[in-house]
N, C-alpha and C. Protein backbone atom coordinates (compact mmCIF):
# COMPACT_ATOMS: atom_id res chain seq x y z
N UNK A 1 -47.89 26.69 185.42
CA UNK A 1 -46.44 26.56 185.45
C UNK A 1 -46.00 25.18 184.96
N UNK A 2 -46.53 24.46 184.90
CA UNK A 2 -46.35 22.64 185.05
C UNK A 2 -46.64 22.40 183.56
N UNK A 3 -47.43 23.28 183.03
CA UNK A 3 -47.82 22.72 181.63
C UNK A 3 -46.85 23.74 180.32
N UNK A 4 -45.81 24.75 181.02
CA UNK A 4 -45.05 25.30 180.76
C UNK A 4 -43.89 24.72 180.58
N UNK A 5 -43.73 24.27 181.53
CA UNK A 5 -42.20 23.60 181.85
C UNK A 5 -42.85 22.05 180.95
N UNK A 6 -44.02 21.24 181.22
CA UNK A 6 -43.94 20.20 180.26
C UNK A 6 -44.16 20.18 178.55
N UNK A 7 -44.56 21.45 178.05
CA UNK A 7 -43.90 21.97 176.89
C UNK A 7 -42.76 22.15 176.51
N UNK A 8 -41.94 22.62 177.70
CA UNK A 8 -40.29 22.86 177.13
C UNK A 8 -39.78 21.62 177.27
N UNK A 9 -39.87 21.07 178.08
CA UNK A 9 -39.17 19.67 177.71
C UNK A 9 -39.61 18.72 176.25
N UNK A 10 -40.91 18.30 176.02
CA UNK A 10 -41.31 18.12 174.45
C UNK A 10 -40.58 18.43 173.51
N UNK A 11 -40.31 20.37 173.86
CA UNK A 11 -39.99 21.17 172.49
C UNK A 11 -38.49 20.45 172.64
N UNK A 12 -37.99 20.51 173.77
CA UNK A 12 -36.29 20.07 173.79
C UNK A 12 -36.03 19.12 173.29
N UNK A 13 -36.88 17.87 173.06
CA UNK A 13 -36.68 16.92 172.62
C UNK A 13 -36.85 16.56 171.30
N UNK A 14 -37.50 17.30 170.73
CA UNK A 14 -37.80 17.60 169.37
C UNK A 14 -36.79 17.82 168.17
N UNK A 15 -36.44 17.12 167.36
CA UNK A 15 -35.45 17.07 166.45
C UNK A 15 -35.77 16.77 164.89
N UNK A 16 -35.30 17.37 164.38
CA UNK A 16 -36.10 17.65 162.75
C UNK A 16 -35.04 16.98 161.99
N UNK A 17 -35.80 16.20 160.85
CA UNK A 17 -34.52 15.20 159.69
C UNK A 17 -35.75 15.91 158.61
N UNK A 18 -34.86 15.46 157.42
CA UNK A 18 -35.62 15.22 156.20
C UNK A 18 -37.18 14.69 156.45
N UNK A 19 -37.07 13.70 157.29
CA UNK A 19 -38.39 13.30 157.29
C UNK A 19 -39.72 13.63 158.50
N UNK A 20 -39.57 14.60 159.03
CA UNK A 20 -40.33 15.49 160.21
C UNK A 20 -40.79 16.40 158.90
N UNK A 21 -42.62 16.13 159.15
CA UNK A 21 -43.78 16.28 158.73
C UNK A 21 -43.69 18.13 158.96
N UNK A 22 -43.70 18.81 157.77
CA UNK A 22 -43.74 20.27 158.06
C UNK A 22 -44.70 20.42 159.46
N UNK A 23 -46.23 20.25 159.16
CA UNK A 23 -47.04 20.53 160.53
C UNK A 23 -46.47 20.27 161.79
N UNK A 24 -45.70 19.19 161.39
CA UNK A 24 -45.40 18.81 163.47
C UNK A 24 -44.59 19.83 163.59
N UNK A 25 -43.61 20.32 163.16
CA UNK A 25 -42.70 21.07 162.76
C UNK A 25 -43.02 23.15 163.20
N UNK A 26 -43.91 23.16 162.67
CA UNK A 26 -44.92 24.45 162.89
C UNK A 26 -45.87 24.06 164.39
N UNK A 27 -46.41 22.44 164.31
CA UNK A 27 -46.45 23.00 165.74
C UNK A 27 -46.17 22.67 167.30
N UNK A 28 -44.95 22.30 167.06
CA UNK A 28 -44.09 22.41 167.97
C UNK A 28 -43.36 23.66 168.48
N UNK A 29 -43.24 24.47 167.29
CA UNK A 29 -43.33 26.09 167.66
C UNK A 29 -43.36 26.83 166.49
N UNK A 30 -44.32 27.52 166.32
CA UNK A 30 -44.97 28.72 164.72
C UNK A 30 -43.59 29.67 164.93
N UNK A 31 -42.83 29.76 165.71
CA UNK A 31 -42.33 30.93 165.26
C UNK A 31 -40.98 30.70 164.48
N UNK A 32 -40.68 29.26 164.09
CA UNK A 32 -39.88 28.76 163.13
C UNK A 32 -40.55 29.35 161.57
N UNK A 33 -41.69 29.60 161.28
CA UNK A 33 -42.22 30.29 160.28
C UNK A 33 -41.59 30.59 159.51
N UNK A 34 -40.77 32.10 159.99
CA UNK A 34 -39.71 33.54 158.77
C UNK A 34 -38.71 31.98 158.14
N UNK A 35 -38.21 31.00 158.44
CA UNK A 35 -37.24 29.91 158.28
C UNK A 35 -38.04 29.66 156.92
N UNK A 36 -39.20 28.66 157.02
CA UNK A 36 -39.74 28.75 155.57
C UNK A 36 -40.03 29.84 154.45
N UNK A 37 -40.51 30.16 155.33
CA UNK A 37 -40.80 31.65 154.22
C UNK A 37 -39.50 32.13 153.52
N UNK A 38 -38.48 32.04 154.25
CA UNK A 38 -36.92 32.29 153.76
C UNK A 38 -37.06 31.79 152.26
N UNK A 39 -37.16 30.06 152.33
CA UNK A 39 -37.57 29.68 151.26
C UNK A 39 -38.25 29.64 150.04
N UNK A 40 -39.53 30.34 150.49
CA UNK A 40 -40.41 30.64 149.30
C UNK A 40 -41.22 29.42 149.78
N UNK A 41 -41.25 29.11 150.91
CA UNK A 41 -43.16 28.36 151.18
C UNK A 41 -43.90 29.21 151.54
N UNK A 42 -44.51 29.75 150.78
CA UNK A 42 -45.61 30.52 151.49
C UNK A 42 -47.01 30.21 152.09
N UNK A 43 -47.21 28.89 151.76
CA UNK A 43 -48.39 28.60 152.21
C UNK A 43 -48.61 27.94 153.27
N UNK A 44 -48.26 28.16 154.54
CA UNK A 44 -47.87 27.01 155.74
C UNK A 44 -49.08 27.03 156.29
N UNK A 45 -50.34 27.71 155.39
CA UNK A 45 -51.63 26.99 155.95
C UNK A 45 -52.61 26.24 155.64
N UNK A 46 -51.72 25.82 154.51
CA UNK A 46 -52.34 24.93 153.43
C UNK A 46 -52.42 23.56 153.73
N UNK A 47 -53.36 22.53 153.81
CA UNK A 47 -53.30 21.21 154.20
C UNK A 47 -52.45 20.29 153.75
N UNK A 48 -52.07 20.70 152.69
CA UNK A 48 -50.98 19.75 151.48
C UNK A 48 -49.37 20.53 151.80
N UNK A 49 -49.35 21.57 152.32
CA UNK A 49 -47.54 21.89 152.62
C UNK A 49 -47.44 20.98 154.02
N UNK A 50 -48.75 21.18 154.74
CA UNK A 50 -48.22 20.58 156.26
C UNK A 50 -48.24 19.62 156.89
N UNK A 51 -48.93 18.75 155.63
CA UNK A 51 -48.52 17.62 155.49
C UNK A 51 -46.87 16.45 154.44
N UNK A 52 -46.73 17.73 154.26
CA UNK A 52 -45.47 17.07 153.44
C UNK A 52 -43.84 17.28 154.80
N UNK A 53 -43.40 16.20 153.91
CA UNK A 53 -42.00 16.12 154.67
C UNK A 53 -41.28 17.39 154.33
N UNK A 54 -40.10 17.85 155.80
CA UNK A 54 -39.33 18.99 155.27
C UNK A 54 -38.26 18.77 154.23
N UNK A 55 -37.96 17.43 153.78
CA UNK A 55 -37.30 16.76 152.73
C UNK A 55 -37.97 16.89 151.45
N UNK A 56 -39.16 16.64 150.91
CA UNK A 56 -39.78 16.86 150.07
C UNK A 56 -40.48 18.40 149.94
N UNK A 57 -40.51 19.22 151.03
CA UNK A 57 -40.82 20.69 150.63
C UNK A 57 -39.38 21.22 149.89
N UNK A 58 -38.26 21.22 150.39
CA UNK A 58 -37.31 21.16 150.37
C UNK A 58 -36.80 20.52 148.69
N UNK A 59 -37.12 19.72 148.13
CA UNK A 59 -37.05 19.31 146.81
C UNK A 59 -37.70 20.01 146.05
N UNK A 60 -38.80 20.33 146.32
CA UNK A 60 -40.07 21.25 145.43
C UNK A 60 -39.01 22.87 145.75
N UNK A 61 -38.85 23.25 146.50
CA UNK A 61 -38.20 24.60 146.71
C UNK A 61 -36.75 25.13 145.93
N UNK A 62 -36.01 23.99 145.51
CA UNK A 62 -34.76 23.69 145.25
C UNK A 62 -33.87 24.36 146.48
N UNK A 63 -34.24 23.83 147.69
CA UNK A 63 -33.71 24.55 148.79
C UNK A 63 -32.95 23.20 149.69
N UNK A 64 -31.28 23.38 150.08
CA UNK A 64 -30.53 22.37 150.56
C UNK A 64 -31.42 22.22 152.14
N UNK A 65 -31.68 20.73 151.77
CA UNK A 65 -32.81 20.65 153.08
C UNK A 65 -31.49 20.49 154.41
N UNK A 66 -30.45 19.72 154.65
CA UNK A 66 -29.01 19.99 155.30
C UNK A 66 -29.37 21.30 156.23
N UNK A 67 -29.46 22.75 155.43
CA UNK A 67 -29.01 23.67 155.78
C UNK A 67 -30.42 24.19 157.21
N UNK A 68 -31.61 23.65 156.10
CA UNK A 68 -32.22 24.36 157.08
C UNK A 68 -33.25 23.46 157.98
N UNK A 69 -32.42 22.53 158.17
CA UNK A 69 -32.70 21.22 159.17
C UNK A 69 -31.65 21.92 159.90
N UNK A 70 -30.00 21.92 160.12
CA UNK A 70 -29.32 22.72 161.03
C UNK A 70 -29.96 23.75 161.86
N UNK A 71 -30.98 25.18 161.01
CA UNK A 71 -31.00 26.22 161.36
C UNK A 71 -32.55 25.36 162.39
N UNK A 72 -33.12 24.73 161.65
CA UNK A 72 -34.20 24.36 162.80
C UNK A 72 -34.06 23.79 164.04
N UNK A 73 -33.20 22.80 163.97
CA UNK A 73 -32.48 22.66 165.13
C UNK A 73 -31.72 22.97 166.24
N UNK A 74 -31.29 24.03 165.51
CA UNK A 74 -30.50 25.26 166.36
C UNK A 74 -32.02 25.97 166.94
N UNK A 75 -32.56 26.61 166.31
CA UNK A 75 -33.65 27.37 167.33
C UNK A 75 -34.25 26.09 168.26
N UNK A 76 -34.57 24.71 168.08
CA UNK A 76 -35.28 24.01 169.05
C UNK A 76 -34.39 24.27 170.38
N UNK A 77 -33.10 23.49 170.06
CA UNK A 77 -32.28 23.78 171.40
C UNK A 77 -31.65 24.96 171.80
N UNK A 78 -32.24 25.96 171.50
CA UNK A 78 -32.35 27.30 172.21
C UNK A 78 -33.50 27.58 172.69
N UNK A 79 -34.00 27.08 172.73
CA UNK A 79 -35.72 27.29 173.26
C UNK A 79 -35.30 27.26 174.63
C-alpha cells in the first residue's frame, strides 16, 4: 500500500516541458504511449527515441510540442 501511494505522489509531481527526456516520460507511466503514437513515434523502444527530449521528438515529427505537453500533463494530474 505505501509503495502505491509513494508512486502517486512522484507521478503527481511530475511535469513535462519541451525538455523532459521521452524515457522519464514513458516511465513515469507507459500508458501515456497511444499520445506518441498519435504522432507517428513508433519506436518508444528504441534507445535513441528515449533518450531524446519531447521538444526534439516533437521537431523530428513536425508535431506542435505546446499541444502535447498540455495533453501529457493533463493525464499526469489525473492520475
Amino acid at each position: 500500500m505505501l509503495a502505491s501511494l509513494e508512486r502517486r505522489i512522484i507521478i503527481m509531481a511530475f511535469v513535462v516541458t519541451k525538455d523532459t527526456i521521452i524515457g522519464d516520460i514513458l516511465d513515469a507511466d507507459f500508458e501515456v504511449s497511444p499520445y506518441f503514437l498519435e504522432m507517428g513515434m513508433h519506436c518508444l523502444g528504441c534507445p535513441s527515441s528515449r533518450g531524446e527530449t519531447l521538444g526534439e521528438a516533437c521537431a523530428v515529427h513536425g508535431v506542435e510540442a505546446d499541444d502535447l505537453i498540455e495533453k501529457l500533463n493533463a493525464h499526469f494530474e489525473n492520475l
